[in-house]
PDB file of N, CA and C in Angstrom:
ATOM      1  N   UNK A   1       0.817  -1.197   0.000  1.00  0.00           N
ATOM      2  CA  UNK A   1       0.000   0.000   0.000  1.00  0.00           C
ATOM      3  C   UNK A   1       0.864   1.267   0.000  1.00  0.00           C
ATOM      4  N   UNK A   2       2.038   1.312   0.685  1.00  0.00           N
ATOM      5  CA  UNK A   2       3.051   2.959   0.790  1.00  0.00           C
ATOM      6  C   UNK A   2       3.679   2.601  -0.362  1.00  0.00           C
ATOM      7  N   UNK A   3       3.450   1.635  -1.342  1.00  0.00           N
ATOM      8  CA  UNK A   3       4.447   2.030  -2.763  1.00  0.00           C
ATOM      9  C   UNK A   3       3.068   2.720  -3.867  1.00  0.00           C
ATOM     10  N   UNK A   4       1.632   2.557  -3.659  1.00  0.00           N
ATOM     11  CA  UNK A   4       0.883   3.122  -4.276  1.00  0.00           C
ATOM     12  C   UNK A   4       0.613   4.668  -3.892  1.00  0.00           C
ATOM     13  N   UNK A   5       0.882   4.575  -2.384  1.00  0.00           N
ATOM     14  CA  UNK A   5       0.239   5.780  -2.207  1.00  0.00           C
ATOM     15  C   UNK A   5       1.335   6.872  -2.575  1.00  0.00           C
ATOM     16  N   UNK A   6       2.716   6.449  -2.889  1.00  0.00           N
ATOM     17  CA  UNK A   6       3.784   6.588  -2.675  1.00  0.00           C
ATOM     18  C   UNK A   6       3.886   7.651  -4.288  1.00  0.00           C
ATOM     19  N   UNK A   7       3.512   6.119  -5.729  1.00  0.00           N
ATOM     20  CA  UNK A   7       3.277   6.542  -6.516  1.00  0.00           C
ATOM     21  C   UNK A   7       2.436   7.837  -6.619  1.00  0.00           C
ATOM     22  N   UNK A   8       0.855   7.432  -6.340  1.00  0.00           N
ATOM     23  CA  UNK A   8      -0.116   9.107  -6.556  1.00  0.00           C
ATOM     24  C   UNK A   8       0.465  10.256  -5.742  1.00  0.00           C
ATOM     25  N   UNK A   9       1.606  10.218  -5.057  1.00  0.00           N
ATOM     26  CA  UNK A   9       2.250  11.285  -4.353  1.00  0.00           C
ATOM     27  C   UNK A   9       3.112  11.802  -5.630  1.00  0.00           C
ATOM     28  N   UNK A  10       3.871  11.231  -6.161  1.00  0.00           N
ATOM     29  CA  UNK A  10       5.111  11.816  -7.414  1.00  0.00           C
ATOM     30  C   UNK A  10       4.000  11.880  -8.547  1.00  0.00           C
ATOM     31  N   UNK A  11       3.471  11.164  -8.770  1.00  0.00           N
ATOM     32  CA  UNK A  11       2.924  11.589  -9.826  1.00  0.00           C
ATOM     33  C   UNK A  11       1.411  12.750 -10.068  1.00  0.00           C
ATOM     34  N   UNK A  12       1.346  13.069  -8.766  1.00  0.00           N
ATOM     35  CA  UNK A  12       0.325  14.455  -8.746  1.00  0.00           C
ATOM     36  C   UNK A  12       1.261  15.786  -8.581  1.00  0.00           C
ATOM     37  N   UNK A  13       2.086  15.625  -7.883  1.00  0.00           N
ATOM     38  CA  UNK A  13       3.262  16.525  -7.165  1.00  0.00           C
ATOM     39  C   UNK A  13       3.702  16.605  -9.119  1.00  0.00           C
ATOM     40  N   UNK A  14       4.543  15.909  -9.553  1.00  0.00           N
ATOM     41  CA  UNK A  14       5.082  15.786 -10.901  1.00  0.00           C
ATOM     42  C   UNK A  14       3.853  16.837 -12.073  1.00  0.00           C
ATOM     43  N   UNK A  15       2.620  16.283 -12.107  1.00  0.00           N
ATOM     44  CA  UNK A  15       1.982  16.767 -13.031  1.00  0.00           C
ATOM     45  C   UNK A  15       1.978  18.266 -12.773  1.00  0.00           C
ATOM     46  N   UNK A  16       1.565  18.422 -11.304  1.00  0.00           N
ATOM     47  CA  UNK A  16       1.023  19.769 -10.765  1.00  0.00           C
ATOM     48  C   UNK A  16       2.121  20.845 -10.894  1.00  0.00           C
ATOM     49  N   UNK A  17       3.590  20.530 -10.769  1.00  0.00           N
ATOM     50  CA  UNK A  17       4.148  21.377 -10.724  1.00  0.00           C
ATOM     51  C   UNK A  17       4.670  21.700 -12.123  1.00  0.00           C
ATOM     52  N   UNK A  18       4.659  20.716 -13.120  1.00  0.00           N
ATOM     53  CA  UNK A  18       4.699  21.235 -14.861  1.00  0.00           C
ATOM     54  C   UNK A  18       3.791  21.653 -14.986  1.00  0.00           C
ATOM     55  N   UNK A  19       2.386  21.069 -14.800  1.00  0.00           N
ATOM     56  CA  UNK A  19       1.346  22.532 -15.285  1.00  0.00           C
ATOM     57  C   UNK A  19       1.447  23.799 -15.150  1.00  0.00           C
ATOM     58  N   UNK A  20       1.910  23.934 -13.448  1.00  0.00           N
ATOM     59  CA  UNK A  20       1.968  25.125 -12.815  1.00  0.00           C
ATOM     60  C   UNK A  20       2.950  26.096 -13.635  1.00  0.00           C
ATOM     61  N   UNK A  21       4.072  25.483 -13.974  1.00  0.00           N
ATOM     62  CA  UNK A  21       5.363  25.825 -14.291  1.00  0.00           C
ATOM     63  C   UNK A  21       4.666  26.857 -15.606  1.00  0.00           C
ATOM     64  N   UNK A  22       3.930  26.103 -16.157  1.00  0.00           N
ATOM     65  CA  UNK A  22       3.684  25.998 -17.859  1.00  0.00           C
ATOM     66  C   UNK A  22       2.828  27.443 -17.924  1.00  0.00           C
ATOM     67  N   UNK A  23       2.251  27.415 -17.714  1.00  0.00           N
ATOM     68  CA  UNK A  23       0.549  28.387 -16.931  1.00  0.00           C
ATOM     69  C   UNK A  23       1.398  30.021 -16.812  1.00  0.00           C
ATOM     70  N   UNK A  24       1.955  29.501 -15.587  1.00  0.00           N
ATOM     71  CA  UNK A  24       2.682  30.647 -15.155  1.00  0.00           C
ATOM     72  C   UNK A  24       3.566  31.337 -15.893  1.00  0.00           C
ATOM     73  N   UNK A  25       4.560  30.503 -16.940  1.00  0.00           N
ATOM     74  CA  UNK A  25       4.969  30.895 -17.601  1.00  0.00           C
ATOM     75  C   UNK A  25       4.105  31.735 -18.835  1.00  0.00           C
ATOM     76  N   UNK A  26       3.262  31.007 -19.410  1.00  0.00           N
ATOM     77  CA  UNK A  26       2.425  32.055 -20.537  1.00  0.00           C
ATOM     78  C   UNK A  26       1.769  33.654 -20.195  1.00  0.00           C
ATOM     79  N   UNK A  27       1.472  33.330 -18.654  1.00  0.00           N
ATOM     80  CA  UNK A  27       0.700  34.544 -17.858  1.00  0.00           C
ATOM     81  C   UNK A  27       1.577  35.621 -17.991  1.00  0.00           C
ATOM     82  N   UNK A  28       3.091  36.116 -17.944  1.00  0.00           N
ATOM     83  CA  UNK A  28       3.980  36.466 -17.294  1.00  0.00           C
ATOM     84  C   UNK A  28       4.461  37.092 -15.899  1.00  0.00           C
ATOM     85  N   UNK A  29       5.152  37.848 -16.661  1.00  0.00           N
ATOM     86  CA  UNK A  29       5.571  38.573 -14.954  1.00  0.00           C
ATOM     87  C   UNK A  29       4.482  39.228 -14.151  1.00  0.00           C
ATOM     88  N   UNK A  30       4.817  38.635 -12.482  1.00  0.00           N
ATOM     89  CA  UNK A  30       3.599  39.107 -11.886  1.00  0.00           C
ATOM     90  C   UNK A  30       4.541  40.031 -10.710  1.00  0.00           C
ATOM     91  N   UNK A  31       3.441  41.147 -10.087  1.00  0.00           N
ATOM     92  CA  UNK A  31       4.060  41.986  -9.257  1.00  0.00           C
ATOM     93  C   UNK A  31       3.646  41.863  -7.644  1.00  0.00           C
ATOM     94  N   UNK A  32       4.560  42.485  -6.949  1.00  0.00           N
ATOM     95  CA  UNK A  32       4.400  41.173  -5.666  1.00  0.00           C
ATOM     96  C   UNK A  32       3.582  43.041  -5.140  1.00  0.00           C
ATOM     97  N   UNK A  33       2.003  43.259  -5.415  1.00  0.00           N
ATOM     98  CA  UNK A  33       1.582  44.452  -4.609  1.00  0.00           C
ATOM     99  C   UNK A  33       0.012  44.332  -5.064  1.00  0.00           C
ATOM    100  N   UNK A  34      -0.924  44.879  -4.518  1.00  0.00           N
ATOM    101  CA  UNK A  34      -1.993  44.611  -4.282  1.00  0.00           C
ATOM    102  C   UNK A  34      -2.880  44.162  -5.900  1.00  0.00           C
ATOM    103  N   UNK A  35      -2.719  45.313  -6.685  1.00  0.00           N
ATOM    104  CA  UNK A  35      -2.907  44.682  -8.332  1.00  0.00           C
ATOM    105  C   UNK A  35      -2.230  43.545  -8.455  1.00  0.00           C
ATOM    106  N   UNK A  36      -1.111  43.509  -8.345  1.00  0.00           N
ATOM    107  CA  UNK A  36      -0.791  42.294  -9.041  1.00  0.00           C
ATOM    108  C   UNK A  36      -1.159  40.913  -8.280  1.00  0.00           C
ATOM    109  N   UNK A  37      -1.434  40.808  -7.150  1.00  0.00           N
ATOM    110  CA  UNK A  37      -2.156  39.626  -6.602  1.00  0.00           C
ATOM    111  C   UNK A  37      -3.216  39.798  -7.119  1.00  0.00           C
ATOM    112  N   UNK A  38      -4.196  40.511  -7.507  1.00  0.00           N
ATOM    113  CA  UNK A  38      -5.337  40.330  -8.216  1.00  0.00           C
ATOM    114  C   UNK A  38      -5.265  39.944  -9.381  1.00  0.00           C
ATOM    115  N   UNK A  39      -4.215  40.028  -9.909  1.00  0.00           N
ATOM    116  CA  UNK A  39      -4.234  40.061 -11.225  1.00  0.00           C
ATOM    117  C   UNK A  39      -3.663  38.217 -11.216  1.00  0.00           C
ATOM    118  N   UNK A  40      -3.287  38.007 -10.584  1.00  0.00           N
ATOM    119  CA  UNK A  40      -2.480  36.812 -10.088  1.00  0.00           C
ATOM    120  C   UNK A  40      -3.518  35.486 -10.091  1.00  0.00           C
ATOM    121  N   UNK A  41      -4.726  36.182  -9.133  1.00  0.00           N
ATOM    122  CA  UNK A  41      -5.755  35.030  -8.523  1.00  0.00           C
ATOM    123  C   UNK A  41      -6.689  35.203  -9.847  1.00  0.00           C
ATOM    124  N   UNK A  42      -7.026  36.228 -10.185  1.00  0.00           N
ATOM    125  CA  UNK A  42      -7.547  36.158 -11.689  1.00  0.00           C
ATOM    126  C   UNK A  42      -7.280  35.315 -12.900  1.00  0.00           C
ATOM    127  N   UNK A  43      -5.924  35.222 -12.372  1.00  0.00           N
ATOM    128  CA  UNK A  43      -5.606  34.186 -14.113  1.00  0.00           C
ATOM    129  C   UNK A  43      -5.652  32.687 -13.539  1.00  0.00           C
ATOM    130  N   UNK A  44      -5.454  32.629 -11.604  1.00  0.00           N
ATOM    131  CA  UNK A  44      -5.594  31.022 -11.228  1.00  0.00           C
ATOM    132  C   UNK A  44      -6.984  30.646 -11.787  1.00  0.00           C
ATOM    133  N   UNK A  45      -8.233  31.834 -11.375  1.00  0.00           N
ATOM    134  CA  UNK A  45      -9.267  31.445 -11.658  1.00  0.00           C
ATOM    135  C   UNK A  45      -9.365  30.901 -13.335  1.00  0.00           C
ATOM    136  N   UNK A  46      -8.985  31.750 -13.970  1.00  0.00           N
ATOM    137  CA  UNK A  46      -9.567  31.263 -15.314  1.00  0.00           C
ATOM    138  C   UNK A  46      -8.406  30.916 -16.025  1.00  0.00           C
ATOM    139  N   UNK A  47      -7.552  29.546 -15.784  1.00  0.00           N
ATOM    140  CA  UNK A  47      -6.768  29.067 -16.101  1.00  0.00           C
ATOM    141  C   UNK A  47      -7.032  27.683 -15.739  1.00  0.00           C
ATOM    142  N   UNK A  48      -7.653  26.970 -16.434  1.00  0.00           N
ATOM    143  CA  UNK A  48      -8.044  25.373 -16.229  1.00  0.00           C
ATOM    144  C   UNK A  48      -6.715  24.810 -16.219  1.00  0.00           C
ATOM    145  N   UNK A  49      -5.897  24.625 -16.607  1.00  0.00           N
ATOM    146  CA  UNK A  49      -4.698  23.772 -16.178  1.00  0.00           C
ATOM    147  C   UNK A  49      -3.817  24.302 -15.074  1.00  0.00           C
ATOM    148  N   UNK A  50      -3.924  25.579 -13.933  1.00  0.00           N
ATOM    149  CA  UNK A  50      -3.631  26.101 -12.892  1.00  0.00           C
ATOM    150  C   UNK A  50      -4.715  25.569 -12.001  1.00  0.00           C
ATOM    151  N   UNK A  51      -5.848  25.374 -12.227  1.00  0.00           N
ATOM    152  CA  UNK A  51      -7.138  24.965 -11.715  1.00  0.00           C
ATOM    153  C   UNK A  51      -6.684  23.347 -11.478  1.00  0.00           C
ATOM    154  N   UNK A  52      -6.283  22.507 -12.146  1.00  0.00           N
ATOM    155  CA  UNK A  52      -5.776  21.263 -12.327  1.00  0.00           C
ATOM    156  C   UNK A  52      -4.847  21.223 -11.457  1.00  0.00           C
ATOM    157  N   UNK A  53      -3.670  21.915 -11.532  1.00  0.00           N
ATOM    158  CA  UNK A  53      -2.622  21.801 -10.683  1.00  0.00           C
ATOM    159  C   UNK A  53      -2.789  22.088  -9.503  1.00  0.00           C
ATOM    160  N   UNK A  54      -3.746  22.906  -9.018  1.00  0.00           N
ATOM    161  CA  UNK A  54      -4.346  23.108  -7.596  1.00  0.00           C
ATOM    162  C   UNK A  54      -5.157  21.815  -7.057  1.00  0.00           C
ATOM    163  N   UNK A  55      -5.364  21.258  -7.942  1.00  0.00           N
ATOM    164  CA  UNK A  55      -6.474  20.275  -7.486  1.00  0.00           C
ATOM    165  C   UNK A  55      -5.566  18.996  -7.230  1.00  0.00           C
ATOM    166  N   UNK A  56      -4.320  18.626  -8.328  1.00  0.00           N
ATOM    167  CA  UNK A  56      -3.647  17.679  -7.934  1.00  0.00           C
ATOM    168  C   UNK A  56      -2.472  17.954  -6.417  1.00  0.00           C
ATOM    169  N   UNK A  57      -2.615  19.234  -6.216  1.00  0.00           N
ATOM    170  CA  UNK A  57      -1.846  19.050  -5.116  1.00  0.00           C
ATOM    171  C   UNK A  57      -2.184  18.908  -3.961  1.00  0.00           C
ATOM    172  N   UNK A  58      -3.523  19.149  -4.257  1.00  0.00           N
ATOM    173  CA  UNK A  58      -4.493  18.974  -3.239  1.00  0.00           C
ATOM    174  C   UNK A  58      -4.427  17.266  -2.957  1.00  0.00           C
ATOM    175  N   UNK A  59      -4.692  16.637  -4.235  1.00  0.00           N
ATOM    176  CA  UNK A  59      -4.511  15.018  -3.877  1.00  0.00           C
ATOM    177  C   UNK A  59      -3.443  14.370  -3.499  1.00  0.00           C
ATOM    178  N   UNK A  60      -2.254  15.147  -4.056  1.00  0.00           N
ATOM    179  CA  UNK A  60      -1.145  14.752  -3.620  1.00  0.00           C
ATOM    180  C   UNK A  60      -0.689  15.122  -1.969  1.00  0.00           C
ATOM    181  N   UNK A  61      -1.177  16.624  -1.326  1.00  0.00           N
ATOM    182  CA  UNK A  61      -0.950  16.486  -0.132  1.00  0.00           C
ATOM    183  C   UNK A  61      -1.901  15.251   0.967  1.00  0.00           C
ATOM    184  N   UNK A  62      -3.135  14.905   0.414  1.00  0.00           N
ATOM    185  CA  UNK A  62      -3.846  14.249   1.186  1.00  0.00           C
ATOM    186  C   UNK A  62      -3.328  12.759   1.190  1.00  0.00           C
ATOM    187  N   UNK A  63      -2.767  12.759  -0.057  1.00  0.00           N
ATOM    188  CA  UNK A  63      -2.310  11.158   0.004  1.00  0.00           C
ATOM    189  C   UNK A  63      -1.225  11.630   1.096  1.00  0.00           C
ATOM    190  N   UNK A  64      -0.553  12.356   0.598  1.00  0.00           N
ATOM    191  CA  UNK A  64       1.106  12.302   1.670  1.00  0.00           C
ATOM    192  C   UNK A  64       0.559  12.140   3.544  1.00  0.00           C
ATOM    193  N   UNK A  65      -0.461  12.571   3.499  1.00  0.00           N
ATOM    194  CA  UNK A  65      -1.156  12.770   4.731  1.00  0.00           C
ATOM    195  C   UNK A  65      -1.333  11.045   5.031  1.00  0.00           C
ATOM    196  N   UNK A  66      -1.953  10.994   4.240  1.00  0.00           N
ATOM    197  CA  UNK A  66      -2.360   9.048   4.407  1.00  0.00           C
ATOM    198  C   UNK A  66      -1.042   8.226   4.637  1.00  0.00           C
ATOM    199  N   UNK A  67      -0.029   8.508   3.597  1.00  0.00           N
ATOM    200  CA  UNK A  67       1.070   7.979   3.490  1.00  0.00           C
ATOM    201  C   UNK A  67       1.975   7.919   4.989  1.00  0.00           C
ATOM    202  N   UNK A  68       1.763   9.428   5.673  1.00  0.00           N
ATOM    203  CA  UNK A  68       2.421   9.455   6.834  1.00  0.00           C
ATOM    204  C   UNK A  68       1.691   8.606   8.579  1.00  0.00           C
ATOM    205  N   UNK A  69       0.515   8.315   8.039  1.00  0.00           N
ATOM    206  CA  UNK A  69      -0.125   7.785   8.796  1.00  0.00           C
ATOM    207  C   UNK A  69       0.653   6.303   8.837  1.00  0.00           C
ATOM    208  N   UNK A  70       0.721   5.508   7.369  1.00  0.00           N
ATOM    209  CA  UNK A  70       1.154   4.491   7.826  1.00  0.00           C
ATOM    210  C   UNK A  70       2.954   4.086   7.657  1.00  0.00           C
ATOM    211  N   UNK A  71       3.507   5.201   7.443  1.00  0.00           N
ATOM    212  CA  UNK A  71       4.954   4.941   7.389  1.00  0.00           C
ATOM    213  C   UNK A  71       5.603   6.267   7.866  1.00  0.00           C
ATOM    214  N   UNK A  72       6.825   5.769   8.473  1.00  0.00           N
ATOM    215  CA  UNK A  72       7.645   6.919   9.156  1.00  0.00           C
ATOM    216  C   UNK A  72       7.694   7.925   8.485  1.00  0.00           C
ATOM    217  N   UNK A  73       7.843   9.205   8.794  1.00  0.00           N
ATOM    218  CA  UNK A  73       8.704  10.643   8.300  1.00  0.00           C
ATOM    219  C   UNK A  73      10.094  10.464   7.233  1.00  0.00           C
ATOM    220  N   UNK A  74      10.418   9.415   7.831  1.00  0.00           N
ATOM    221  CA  UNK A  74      11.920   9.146   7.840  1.00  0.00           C
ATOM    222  C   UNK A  74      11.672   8.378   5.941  1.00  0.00           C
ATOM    223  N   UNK A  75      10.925   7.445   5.355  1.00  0.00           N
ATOM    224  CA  UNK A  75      10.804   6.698   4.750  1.00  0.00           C
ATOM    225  C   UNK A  75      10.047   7.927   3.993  1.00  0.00           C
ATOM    226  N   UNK A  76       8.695   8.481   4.040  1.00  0.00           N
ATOM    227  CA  UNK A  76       7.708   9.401   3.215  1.00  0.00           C
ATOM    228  C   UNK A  76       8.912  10.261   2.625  1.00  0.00           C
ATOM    229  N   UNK A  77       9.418  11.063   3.338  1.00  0.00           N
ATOM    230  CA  UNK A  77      10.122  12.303   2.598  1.00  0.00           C
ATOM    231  C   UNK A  77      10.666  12.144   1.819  1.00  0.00           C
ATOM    232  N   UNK A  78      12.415  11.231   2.010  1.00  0.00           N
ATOM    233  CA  UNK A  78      13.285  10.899   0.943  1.00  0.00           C
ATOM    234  C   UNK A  78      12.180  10.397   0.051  1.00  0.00           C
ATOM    235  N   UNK A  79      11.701   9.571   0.331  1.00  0.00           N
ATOM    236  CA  UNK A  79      10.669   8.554  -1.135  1.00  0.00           C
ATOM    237  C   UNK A  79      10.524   9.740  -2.176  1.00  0.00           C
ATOM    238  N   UNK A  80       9.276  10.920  -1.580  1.00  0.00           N
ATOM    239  CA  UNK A  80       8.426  11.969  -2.143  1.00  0.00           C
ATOM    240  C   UNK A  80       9.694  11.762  -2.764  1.00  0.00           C
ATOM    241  N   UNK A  81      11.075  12.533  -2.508  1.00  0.00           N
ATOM    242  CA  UNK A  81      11.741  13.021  -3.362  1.00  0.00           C
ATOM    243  C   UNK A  81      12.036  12.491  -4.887  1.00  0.00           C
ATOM    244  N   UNK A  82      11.723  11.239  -5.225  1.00  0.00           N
ATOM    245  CA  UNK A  82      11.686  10.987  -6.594  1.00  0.00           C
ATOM    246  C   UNK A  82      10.858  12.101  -7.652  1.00  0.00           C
ATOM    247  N   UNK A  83      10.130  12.878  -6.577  1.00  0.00           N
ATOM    248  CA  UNK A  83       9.667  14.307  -7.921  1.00  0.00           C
ATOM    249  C   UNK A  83      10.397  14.876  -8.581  1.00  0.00           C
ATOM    250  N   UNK A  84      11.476  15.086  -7.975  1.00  0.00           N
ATOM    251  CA  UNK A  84      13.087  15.589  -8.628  1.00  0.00           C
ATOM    252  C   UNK A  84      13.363  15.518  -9.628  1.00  0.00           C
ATOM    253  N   UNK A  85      13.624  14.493  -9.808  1.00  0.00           N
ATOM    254  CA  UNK A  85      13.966  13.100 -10.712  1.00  0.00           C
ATOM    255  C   UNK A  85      13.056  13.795 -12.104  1.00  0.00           C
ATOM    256  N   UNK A  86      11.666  13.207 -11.919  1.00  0.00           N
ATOM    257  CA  UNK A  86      10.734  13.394 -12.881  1.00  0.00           C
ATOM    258  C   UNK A  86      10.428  14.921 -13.365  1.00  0.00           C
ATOM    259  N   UNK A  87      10.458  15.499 -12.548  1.00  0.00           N
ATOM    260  CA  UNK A  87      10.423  17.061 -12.892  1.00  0.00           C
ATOM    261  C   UNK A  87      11.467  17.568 -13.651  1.00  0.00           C
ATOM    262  N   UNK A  88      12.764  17.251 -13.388  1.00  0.00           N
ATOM    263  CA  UNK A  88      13.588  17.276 -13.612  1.00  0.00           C
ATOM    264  C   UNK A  88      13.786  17.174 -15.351  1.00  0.00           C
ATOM    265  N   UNK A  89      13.563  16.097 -15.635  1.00  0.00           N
ATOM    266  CA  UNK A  89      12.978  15.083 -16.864  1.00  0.00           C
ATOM    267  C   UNK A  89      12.290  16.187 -17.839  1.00  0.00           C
ATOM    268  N   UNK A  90      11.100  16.024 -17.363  1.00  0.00           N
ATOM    269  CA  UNK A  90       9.814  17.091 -17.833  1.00  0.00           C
ATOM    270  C   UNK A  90      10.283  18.488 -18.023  1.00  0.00           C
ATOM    271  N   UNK A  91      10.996  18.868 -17.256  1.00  0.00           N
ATOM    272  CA  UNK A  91      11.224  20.434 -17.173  1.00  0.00           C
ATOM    273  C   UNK A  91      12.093  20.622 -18.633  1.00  0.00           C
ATOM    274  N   UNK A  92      13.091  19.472 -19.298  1.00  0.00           N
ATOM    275  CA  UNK A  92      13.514  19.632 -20.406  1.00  0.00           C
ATOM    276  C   UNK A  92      12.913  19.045 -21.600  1.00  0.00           C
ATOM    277  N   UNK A  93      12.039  18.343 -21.091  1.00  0.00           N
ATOM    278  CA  UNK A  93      11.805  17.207 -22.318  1.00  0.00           C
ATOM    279  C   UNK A  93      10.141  18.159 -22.597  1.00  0.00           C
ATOM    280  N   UNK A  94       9.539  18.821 -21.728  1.00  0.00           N
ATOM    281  CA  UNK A  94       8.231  19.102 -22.043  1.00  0.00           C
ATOM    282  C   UNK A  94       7.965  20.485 -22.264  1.00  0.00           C
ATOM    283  N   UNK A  95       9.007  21.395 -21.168  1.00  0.00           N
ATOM    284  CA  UNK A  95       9.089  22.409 -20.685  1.00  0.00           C
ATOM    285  C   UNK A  95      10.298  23.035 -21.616  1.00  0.00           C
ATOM    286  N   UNK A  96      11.287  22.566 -22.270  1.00  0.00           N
ATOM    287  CA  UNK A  96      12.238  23.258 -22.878  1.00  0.00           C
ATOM    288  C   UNK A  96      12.689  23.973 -22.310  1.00  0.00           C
ATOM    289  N   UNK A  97      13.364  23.497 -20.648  1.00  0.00           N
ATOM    290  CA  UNK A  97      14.361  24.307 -20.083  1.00  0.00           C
ATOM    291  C   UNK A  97      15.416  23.675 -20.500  1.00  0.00           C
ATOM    292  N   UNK A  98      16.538  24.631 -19.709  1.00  0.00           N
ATOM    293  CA  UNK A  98      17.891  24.128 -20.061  1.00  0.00           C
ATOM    294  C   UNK A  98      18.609  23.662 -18.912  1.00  0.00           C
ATOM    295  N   UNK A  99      18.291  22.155 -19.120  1.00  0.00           N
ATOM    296  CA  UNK A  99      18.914  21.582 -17.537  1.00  0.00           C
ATOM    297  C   UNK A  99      20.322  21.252 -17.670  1.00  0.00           C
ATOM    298  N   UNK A 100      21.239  22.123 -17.005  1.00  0.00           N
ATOM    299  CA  UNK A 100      22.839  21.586 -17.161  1.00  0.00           C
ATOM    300  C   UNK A 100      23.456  20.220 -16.318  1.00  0.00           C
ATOM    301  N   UNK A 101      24.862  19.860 -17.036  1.00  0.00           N
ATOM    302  CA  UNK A 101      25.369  18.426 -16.279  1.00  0.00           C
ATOM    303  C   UNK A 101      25.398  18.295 -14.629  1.00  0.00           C
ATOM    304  N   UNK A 102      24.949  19.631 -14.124  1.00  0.00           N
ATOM    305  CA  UNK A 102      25.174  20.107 -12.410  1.00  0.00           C
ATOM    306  C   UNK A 102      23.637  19.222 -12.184  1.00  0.00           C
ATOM    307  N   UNK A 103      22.940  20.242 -12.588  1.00  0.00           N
ATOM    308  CA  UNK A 103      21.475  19.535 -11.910  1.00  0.00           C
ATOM    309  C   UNK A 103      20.863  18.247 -12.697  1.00  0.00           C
ATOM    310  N   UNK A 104      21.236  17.565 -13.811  1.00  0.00           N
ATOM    311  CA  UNK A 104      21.199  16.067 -14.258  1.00  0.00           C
ATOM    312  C   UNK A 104      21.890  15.192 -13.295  1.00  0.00           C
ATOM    313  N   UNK A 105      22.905  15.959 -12.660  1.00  0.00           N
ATOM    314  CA  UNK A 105      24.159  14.743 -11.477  1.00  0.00           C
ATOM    315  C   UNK A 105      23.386  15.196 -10.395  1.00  0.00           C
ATOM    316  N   UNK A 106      22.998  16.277  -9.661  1.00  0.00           N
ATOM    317  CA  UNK A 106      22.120  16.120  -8.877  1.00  0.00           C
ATOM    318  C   UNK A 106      20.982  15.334  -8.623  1.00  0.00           C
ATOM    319  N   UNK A 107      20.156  15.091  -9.912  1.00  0.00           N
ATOM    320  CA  UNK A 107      18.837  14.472  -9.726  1.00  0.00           C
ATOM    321  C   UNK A 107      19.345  12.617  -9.700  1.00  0.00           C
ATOM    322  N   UNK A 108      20.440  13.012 -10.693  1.00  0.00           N
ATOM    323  CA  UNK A 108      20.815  11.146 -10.523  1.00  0.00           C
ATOM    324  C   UNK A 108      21.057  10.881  -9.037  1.00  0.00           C
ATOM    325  N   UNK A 109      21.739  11.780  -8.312  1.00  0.00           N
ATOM    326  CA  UNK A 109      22.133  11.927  -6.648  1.00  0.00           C
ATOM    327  C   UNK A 109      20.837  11.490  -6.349  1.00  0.00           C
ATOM    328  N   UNK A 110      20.067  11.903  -6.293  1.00  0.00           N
ATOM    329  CA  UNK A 110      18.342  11.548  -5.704  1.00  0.00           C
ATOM    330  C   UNK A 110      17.899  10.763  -5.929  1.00  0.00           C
ATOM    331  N   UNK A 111      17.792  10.174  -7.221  1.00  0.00           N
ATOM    332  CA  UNK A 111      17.807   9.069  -7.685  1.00  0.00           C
ATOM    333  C   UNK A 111      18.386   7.719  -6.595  1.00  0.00           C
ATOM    334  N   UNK A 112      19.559   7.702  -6.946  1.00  0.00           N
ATOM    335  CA  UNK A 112      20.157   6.946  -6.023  1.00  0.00           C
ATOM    336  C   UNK A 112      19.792   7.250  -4.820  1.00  0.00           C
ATOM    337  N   UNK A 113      19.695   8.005  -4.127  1.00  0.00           N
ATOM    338  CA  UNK A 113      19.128   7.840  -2.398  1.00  0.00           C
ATOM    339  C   UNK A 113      17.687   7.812  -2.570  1.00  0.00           C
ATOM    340  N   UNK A 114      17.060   7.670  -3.212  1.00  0.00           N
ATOM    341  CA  UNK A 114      15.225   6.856  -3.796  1.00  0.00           C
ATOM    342  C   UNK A 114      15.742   5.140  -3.779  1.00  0.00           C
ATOM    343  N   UNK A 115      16.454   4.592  -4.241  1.00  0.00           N
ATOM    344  CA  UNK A 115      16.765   3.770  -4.567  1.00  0.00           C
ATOM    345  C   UNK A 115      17.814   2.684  -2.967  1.00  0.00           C
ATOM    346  N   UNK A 116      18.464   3.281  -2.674  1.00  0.00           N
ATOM    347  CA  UNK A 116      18.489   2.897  -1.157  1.00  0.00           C
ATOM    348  C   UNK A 116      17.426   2.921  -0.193  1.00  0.00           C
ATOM    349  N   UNK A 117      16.894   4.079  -0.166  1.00  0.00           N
ATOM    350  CA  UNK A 117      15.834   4.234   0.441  1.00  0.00           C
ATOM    351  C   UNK A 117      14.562   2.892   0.340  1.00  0.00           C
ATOM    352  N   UNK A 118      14.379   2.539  -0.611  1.00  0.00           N
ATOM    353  CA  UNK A 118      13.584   1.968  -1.119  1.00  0.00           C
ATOM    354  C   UNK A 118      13.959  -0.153  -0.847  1.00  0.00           C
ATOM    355  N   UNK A 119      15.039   0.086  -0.060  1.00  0.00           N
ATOM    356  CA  UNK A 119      15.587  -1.343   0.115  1.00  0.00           C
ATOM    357  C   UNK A 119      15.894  -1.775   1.246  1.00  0.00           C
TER     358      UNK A 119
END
């Protein structure tokens, strides 16, 4: 059961934060003062795939909630961290950032402590 709930944790966390990424990016620059938070919650509202990403993180924190019920702190966290990994992934392959050999050896780093972790 903590390798399923484990899964809908990376993979809502994963979707939610490329949507988010994506969204935010088309909207542009936002200003941190009273317009621009309006202008901010305005585009969450009428932005169905920001609307999505709110909603999966919503599932993703409730699972993590479940998840911590039946397995340590110690085991949930590192695990979550396989989002890294996948975001990571996505952020070049979907997102057309430019991920350098620093943060590819980082995420493999995570990788590997997912992978101990996990044994």
């Amino acid at each position: 059961m903590k390798w399923v709930l484990l899964t809908v944790i990376v993979i809502c966390t994963v979707l939610s934060d490329v949507l988010q990424s994506h969204e935010m990016k088309r909207s542009g620059a936002q200003r941190v003062n009273a317009r621009g938070l309006a202008r901010l919650l305005r585009t969450v509202a009428t932005r169905r795939f920001l609307i999505l990403s709110i909603v999966l993180m919503a599932i993703s924190f409730f699972t993590f909630m479940a998840l911590l019920q039946r397995e340590p702190l110690s085991f949930a966290v590192p695990a979550s961290a396989a989002t890294f990994i996948f975001e990571t992934m996505l952020a070049k392959w979907v997102l057309h950032e430019a991920v350098g050999k620093r943060r590819a050896a980082g995420a493999l780093l995570v990788l590997c402590g997912v992978v101990l972790l996990s044994r």
